[in-house]
C-alpha atoms as a PDB file:
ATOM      1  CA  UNK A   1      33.124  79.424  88.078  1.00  0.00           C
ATOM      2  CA  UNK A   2      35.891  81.699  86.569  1.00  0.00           C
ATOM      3  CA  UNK A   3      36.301  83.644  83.266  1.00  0.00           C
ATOM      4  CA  UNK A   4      39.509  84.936  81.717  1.00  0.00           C
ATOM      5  CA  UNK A   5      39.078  88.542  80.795  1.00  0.00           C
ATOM      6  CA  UNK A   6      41.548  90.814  79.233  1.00  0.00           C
ATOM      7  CA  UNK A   7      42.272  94.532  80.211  1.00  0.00           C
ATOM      8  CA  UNK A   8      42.795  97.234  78.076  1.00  0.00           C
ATOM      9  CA  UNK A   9      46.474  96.621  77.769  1.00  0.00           C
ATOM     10  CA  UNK A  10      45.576  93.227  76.638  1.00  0.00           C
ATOM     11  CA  UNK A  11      46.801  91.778  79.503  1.00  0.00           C
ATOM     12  CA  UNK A  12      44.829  88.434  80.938  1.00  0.00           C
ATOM     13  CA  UNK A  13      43.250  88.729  84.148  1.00  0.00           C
ATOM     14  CA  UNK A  14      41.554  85.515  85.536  1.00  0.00           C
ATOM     15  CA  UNK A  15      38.158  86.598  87.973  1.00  0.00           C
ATOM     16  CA  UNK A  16      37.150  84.063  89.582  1.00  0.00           C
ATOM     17  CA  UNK A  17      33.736  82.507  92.029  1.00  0.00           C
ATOM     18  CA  UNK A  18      34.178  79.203  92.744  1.00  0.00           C
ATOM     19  CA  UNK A  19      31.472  76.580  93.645  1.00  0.00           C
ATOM     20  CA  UNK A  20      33.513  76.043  97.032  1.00  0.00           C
ATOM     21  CA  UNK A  21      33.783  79.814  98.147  1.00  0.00           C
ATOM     22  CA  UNK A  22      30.923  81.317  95.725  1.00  0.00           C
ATOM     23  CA  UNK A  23      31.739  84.824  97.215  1.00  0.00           C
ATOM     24  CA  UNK A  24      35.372  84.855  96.709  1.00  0.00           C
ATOM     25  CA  UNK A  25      36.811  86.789  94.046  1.00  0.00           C
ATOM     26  CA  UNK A  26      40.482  86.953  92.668  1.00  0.00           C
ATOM     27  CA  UNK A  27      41.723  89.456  90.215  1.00  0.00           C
ATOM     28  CA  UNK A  28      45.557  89.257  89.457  1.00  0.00           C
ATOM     29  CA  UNK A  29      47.158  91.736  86.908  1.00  0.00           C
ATOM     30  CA  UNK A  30      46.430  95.429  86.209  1.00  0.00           C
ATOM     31  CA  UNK A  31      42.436  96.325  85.531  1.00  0.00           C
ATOM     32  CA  UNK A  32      41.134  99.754  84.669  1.00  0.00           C
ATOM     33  CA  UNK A  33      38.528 100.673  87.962  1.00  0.00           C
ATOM     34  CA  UNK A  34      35.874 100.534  85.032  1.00  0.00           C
ATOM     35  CA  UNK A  35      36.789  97.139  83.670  1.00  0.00           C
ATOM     36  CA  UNK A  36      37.045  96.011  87.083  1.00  0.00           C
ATOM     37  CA  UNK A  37      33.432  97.292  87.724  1.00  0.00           C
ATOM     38  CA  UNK A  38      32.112  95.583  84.154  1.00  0.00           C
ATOM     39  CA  UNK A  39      33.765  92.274  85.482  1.00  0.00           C
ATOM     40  CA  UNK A  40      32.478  92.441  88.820  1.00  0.00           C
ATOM     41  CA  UNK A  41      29.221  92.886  88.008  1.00  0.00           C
ATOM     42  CA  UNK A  42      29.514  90.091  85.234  1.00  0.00           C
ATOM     43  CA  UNK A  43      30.767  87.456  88.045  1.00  0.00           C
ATOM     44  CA  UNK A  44      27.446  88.636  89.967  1.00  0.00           C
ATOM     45  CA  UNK A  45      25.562  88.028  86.999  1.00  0.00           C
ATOM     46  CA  UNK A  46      26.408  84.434  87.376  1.00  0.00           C
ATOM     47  CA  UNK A  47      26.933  83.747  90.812  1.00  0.00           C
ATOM     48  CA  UNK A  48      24.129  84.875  93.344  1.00  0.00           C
ATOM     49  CA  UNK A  49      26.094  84.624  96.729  1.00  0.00           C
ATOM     50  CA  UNK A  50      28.311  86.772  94.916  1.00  0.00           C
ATOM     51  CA  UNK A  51      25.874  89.033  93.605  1.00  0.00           C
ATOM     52  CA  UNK A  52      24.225  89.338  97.683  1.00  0.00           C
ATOM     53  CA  UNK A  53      27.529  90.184  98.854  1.00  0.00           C
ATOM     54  CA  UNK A  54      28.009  93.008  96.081  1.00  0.00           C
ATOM     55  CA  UNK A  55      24.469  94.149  96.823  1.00  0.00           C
ATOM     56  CA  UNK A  56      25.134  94.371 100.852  1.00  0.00           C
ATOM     57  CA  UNK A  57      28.272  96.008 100.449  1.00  0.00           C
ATOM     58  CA  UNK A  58      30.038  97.194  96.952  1.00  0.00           C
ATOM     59  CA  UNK A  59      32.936  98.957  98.687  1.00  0.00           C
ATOM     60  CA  UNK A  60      34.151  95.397 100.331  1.00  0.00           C
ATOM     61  CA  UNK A  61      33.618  93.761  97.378  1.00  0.00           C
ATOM     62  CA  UNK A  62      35.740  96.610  95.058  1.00  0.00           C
ATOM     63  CA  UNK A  63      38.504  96.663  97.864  1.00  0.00           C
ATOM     64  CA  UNK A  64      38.564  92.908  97.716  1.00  0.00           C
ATOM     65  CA  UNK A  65      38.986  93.205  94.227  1.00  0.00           C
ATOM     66  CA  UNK A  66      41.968  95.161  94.544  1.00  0.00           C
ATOM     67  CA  UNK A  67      40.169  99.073  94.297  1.00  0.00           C
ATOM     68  CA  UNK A  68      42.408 101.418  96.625  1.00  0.00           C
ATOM     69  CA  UNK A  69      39.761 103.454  99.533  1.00  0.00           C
ATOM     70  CA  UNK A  70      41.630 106.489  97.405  1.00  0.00           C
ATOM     71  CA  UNK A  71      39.771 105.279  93.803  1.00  0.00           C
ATOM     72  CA  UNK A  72      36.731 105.426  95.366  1.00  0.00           C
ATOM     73  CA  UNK A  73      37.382 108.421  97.525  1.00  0.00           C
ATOM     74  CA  UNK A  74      38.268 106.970 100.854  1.00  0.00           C
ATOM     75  CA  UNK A  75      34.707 107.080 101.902  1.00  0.00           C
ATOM     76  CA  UNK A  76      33.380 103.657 101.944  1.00  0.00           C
ATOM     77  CA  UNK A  77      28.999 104.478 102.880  1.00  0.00           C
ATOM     78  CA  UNK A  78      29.199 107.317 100.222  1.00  0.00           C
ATOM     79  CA  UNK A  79      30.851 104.768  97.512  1.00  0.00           C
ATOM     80  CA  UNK A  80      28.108 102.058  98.398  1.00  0.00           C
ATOM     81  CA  UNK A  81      25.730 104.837  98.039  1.00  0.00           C
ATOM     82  CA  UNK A  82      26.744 106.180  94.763  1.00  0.00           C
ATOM     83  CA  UNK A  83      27.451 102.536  93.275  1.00  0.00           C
ATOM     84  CA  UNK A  84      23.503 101.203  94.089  1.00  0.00           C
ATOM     85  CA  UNK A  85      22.360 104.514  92.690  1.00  0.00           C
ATOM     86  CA  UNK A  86      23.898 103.905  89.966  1.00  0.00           C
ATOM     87  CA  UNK A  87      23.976 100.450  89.384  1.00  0.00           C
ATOM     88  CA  UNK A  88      20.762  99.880  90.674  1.00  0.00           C
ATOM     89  CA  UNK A  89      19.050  98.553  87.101  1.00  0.00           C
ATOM     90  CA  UNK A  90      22.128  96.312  86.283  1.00  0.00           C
ATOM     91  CA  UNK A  91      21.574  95.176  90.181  1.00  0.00           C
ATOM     92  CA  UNK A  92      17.661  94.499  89.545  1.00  0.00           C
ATOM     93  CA  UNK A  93      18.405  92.668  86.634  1.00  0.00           C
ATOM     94  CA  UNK A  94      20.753  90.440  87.895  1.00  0.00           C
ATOM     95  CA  UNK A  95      18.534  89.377  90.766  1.00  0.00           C
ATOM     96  CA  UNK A  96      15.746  89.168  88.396  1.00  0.00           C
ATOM     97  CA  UNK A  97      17.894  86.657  87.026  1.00  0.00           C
ATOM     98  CA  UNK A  98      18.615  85.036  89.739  1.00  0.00           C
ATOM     99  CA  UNK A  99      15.088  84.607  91.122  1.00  0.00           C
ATOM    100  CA  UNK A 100      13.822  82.762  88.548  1.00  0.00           C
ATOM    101  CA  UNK A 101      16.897  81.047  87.822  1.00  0.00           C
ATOM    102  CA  UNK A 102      17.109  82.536  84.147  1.00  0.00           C
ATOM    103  CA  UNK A 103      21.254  83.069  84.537  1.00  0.00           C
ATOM    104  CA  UNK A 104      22.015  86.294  81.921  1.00  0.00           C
ATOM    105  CA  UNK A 105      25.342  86.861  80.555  1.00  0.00           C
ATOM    106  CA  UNK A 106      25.895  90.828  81.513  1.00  0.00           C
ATOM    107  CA  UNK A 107      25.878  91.148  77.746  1.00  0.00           C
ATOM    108  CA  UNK A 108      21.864  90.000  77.755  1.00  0.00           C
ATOM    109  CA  UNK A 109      21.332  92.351  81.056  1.00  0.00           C
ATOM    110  CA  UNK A 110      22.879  95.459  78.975  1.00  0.00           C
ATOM    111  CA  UNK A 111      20.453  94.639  76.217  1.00  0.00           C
ATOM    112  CA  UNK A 112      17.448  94.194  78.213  1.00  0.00           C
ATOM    113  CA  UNK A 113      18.657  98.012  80.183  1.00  0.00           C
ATOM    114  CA  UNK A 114      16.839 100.518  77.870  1.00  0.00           C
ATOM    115  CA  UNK A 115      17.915 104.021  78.995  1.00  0.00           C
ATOM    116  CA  UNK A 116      20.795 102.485  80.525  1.00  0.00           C
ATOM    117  CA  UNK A 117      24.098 100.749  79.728  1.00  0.00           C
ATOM    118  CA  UNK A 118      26.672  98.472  81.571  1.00  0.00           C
ATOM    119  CA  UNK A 119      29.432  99.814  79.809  1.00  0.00           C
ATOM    120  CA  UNK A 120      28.682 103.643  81.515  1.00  0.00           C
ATOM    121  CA  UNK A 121      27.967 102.483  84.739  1.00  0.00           C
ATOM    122  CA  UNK A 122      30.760 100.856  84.913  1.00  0.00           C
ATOM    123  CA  UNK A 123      32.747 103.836  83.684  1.00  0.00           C
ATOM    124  CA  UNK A 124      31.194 105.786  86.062  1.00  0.00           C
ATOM    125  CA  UNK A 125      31.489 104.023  89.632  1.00  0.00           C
ATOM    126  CA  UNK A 126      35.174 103.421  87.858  1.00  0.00           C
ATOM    127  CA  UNK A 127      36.068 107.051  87.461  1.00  0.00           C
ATOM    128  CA  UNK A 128      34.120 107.943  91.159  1.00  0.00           C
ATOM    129  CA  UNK A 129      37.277 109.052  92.661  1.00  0.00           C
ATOM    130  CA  UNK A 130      38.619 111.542  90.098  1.00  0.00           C
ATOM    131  CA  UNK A 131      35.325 113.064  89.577  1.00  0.00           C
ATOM    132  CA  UNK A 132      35.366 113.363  93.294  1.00  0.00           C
ATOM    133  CA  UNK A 133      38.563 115.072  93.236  1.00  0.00           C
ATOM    134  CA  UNK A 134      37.537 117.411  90.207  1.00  0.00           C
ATOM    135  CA  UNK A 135      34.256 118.358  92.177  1.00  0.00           C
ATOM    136  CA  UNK A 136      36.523 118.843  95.158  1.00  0.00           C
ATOM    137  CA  UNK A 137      38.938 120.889  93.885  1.00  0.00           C
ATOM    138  CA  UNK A 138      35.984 123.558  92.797  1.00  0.00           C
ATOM    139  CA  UNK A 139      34.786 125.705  89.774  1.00  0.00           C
ATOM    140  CA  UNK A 140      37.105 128.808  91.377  1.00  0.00           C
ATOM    141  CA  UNK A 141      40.003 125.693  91.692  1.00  0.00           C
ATOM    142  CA  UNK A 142      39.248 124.955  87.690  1.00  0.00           C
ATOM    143  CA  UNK A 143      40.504 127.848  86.037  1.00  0.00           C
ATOM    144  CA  UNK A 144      44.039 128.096  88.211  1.00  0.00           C
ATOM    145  CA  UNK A 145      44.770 124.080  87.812  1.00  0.00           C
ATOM    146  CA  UNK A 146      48.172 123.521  85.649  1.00  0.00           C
ATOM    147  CA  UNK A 147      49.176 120.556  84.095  1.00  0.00           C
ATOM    148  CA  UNK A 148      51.291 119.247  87.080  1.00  0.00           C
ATOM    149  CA  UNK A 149      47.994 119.119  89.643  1.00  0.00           C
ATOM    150  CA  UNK A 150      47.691 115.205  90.236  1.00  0.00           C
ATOM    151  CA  UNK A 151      43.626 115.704  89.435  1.00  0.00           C
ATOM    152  CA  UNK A 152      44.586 116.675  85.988  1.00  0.00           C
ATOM    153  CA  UNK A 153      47.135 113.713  85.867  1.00  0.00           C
ATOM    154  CA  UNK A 154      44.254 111.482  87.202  1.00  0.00           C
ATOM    155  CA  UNK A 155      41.837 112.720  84.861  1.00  0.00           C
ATOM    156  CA  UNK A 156      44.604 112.311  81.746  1.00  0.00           C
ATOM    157  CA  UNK A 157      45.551 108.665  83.072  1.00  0.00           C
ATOM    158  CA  UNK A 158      41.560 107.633  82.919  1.00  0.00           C
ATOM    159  CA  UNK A 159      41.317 109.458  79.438  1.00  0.00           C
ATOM    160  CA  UNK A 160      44.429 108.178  78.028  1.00  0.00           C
ATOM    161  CA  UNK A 161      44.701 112.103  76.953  1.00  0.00           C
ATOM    162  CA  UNK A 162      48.383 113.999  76.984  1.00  0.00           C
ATOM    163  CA  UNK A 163      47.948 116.249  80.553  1.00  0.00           C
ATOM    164  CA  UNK A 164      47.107 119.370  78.067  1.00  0.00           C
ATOM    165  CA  UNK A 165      44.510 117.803  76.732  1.00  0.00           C
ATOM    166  CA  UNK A 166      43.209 117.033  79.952  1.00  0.00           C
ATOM    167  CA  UNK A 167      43.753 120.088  81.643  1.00  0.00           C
ATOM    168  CA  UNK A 168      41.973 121.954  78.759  1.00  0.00           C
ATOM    169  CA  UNK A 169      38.707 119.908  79.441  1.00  0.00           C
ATOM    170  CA  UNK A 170      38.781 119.886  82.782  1.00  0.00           C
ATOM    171  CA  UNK A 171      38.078 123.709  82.875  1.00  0.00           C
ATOM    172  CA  UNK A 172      35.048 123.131  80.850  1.00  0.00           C
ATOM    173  CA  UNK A 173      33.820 121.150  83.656  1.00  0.00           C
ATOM    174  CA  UNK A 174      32.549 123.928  85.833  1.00  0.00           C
ATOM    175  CA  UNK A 175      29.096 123.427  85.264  1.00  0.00           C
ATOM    176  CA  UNK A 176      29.527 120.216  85.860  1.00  0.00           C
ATOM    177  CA  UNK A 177      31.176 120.809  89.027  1.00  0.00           C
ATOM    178  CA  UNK A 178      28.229 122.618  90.424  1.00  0.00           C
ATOM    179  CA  UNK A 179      26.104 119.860  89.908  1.00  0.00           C
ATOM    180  CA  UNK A 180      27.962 117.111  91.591  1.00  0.00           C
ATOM    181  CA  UNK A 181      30.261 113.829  91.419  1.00  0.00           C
ATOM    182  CA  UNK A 182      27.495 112.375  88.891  1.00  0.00           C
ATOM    183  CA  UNK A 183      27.703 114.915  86.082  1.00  0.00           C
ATOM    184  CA  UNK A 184      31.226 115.069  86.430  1.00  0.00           C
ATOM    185  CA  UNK A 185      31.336 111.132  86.295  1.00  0.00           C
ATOM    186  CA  UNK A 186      29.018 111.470  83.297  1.00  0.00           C
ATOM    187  CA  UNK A 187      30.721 114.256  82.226  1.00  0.00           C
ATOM    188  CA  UNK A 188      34.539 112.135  81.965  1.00  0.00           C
ATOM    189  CA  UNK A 189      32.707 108.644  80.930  1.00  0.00           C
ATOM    190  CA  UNK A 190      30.889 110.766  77.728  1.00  0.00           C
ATOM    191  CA  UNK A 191      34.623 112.033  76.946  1.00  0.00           C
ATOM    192  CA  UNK A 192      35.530 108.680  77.181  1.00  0.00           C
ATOM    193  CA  UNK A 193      32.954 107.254  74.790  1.00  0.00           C
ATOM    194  CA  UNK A 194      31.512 105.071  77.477  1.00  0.00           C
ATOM    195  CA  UNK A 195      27.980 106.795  78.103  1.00  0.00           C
END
């Protein structure tokens, strides 16, 4: 089973489970850590060895896939945490799938989710790392960042935002900050369009 998926500089990336090694997957070229996510959990949507071994352990799986320990903040239990609380309904659906053998494109899942959407929980365990950093560096750390601060170039390079642009929202996070790597997650992936 493999698709051919494109990244968001167009470039072709071939994911891949095959009926021989049904938990293997292979991602060549340059992927976003949020179009990774989508395509991940699209490949468990239609492979259920595959979707088991996401659902045991998502960091393996995302370093497998080519996600540095750094992008998902070099702590492997707190990543698996944060990705089953968040994933959790695109996780239940896809089993639900797969228990009765009614195979769903992620597309169907997302429409089935009603307060929740593939596209911004993907986003979100995608951007897990910066809004790690972000929460790490602090509200005091906020308002004395500058534009050189590789946070605020992380934060611009998930944006696509000039580092001004970035730095400038970043110190409207502080709220945010106080309430933890989710709101800031939410926080970056609403900037972003995604949630």
């Amino acid at each position: 089973m493999s698709a051919t998926v494109e990244n968001s500089q167009s470039q072709q990336t071939k994911v891949s489970a095959t009926e021989e090694q049904p938990t293997e997957l292979v991602v060549k070229g340059d992927f976003t850590n949020s179009a990774l996510t989508q395509h991940i959990l699209d490949i468990a949507a239609k492979n259920k060895e595959f979707a088991s071994r996401l659902s045991s352990d998502p960091s393996e799986t995302f370093l497998a896939a080519g996600m540095t320990l750094s992008s998902i903040g070099g702590l492997r239990t707190e990543f698996n945490d944060y990705f089953r609380q968040q994933g959790e309904p695109v996780l239940a659906k896809i089993q639900e799938g797969h228990a009765t053998n009614n195979i769903r494109s992620l597309k169907e899942i997302d429409a089935q989710l009603e307060s929740f959407s593939v596209k911004c929980t993907a986003c979100k365990v995608g951007v897990i790392g910066v809004a790690g950093a972000i929460v790490a560096v602090g509200v005091v750390g906020l308002a004395s960042l500058a534009e050189t601060v590789p946070v605020v170039a992380s934060a611009a390079a998930f944006l696509g935002i000039s580092t001004t642009e970035a730095l400038s929202f970043l110190k409207t996070l502080a709220p945010k900050v106080e309430s933890g790597v989710n709101s800031v997650a939410e926080a970056l992936c609403q900037k972003l369009g995604a949630c």
